[in-house]
N, C-alpha and C. Protein backbone atom coordinates (compact mmCIF):
# COMPACT_ATOMS: atom_id res chain seq x y z
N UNK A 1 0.47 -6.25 -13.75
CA UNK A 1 1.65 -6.96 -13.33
C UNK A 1 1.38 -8.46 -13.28
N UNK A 2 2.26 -9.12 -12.96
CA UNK A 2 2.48 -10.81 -13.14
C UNK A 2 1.78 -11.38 -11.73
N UNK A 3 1.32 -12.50 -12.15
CA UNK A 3 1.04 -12.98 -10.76
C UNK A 3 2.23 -13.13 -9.47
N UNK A 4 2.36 -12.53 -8.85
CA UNK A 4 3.64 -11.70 -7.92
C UNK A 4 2.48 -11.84 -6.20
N UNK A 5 3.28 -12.14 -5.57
CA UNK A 5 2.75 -12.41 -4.26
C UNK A 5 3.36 -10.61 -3.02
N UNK A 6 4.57 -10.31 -3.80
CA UNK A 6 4.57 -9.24 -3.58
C UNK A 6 5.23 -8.02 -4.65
N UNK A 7 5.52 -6.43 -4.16
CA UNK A 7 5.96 -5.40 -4.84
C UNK A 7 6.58 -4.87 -4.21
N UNK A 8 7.70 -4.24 -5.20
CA UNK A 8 8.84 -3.09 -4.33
C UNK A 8 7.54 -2.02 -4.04
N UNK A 9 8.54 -1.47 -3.16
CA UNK A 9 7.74 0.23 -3.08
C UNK A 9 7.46 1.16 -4.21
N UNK A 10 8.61 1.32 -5.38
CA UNK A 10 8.90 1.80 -6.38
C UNK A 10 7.05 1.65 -7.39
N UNK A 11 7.13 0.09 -7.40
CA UNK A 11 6.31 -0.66 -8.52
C UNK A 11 4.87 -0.49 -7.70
N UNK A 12 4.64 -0.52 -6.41
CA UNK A 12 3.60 -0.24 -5.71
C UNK A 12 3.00 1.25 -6.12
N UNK A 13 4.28 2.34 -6.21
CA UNK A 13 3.83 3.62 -6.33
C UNK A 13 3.41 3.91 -7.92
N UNK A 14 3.96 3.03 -8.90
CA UNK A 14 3.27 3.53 -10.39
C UNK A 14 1.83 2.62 -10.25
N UNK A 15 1.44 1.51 -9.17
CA UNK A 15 0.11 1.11 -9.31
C UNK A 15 -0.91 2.01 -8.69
N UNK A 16 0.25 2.95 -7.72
CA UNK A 16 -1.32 3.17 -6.87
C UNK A 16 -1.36 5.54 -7.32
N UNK A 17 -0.39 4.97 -8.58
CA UNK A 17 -0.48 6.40 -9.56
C UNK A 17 0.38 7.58 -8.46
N UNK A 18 1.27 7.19 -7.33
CA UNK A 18 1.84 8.56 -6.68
C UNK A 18 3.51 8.08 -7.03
N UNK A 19 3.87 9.21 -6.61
CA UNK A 19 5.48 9.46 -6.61
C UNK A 19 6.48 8.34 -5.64
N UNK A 20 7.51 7.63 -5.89
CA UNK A 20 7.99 6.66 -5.11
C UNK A 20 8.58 7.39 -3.89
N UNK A 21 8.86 8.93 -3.74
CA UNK A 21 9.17 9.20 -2.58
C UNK A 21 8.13 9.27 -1.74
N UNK A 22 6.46 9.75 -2.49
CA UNK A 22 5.26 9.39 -1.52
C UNK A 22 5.08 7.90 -0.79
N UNK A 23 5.40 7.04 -1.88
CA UNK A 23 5.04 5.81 -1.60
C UNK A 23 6.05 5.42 -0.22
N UNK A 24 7.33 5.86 -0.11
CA UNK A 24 8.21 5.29 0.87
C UNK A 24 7.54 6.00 1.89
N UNK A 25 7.36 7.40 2.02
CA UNK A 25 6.88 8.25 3.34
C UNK A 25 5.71 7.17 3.79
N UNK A 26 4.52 7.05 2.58
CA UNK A 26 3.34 6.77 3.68
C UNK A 26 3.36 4.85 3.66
N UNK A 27 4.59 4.23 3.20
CA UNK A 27 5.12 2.82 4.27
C UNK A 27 5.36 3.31 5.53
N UNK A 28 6.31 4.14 5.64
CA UNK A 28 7.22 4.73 6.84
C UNK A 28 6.18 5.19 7.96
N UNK A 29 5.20 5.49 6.96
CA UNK A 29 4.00 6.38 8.62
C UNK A 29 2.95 5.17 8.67
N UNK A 30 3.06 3.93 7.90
CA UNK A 30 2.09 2.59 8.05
C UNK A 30 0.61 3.01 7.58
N UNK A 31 0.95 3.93 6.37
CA UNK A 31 -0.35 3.72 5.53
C UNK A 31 -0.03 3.04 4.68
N UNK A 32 0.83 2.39 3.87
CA UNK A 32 0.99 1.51 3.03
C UNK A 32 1.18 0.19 3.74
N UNK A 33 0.38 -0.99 3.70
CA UNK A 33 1.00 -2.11 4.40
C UNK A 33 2.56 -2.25 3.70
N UNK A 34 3.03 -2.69 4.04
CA UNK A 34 4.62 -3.27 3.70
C UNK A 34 5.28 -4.47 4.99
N UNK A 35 6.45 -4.81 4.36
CA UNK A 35 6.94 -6.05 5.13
C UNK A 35 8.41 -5.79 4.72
N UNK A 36 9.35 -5.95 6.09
CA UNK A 36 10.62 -5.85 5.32
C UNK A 36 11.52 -6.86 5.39
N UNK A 37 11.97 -7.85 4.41
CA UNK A 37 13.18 -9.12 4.39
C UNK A 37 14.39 -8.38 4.11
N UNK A 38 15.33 -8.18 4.77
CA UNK A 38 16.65 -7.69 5.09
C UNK A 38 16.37 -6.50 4.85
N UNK A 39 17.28 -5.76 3.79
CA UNK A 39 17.20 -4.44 3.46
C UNK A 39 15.93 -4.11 2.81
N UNK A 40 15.36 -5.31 2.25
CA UNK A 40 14.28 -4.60 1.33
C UNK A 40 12.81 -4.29 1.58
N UNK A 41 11.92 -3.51 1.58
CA UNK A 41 10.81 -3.48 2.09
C UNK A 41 9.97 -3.68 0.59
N UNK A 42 9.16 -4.72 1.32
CA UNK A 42 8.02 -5.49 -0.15
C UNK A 42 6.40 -5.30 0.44
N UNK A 43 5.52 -4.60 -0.37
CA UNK A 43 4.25 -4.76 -0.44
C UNK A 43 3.46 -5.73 -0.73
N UNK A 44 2.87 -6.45 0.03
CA UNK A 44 2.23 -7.96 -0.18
C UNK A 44 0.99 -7.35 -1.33
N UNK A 45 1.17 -8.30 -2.18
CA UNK A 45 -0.22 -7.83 -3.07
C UNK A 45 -1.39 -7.77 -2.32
N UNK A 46 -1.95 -8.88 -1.52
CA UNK A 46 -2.99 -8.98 -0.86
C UNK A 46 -3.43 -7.88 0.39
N UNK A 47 -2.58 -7.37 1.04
CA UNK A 47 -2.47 -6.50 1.78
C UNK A 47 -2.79 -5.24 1.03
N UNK A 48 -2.41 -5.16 -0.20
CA UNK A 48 -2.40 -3.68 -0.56
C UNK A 48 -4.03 -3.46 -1.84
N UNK A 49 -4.46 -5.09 -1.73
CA UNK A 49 -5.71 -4.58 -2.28
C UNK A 49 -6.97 -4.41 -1.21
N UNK A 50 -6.47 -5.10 -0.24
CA UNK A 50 -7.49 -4.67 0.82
C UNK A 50 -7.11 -3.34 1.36
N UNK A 51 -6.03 -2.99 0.97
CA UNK A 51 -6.43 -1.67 1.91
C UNK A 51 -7.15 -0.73 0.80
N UNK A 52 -6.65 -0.92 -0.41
CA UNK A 52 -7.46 -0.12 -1.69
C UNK A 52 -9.07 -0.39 -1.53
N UNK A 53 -9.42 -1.51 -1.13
CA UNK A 53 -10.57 -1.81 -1.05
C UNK A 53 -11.50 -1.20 0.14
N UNK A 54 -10.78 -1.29 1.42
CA UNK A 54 -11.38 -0.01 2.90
C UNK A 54 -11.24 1.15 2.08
N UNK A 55 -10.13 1.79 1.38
CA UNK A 55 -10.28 3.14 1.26
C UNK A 55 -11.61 2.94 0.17
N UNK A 56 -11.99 2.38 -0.82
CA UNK A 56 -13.03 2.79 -1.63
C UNK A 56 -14.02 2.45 -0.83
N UNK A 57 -14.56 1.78 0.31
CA UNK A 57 -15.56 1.97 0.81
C UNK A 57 -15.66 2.94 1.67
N UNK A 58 -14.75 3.71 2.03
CA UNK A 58 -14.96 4.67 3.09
C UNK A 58 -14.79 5.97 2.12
N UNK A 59 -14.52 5.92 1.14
CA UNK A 59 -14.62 7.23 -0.08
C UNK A 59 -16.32 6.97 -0.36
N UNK A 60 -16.43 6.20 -0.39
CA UNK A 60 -18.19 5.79 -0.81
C UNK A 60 -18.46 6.09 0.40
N UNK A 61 -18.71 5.91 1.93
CA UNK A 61 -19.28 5.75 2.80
C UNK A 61 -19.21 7.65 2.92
N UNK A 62 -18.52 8.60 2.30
CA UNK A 62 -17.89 9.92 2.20
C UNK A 62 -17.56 10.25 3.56
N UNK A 63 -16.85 9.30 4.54
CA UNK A 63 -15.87 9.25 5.32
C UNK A 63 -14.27 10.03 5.19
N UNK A 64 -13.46 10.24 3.90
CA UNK A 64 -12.54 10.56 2.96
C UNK A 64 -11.90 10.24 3.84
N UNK A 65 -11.61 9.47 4.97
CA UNK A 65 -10.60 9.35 5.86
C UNK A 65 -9.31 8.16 4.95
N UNK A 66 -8.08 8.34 5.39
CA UNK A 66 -7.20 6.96 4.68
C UNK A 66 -7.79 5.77 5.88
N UNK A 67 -7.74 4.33 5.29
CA UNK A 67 -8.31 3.34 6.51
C UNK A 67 -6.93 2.94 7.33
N UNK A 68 -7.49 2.20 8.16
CA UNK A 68 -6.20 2.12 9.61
C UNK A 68 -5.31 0.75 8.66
N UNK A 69 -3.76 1.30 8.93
CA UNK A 69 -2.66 0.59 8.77
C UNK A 69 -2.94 -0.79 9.20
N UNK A 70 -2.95 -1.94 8.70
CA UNK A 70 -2.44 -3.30 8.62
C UNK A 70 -1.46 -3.86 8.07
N UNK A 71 -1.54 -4.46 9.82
CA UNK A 71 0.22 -5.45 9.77
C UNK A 71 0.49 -5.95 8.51
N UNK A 72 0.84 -6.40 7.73
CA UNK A 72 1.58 -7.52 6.41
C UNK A 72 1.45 -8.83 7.49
């Protein structure tokens, strides 16, 4: 994708390879960071590579836990 500061939920879910109704559930339960400006809820890029980044160290650490939700 483009240098983009953030992502819909939709475009978040073909990066992170699941279904966009997964992707809305696990915003909704604050495993996906997200942020919402009016109606729309946007995934900060930066937010969502650090959390990709806890989960691959704690898949390495063979923790398999998801890592703890952060604010946007």
């Amino acid at each position: 994708m483009e240098d983009r500061l953030v992502y819909s939920v939709e475009e978040a879910a073909k990066l992170l390879g699941i279904s966009r109704s997964l992707a809305y559930k696990a915003v909704h339960r604050g495993e996906i960071p997200s942020m919402r400006i009016g109606r729309r809820i946007l995934v900060p890029k930066a937010a969502l590579e650090r959390y990709l980044s806890l989960a691959g160290e704690q898949s390495a650490s063979g923790l398999g836990e998801s890592p703890p939700a952060t604010p946007a």
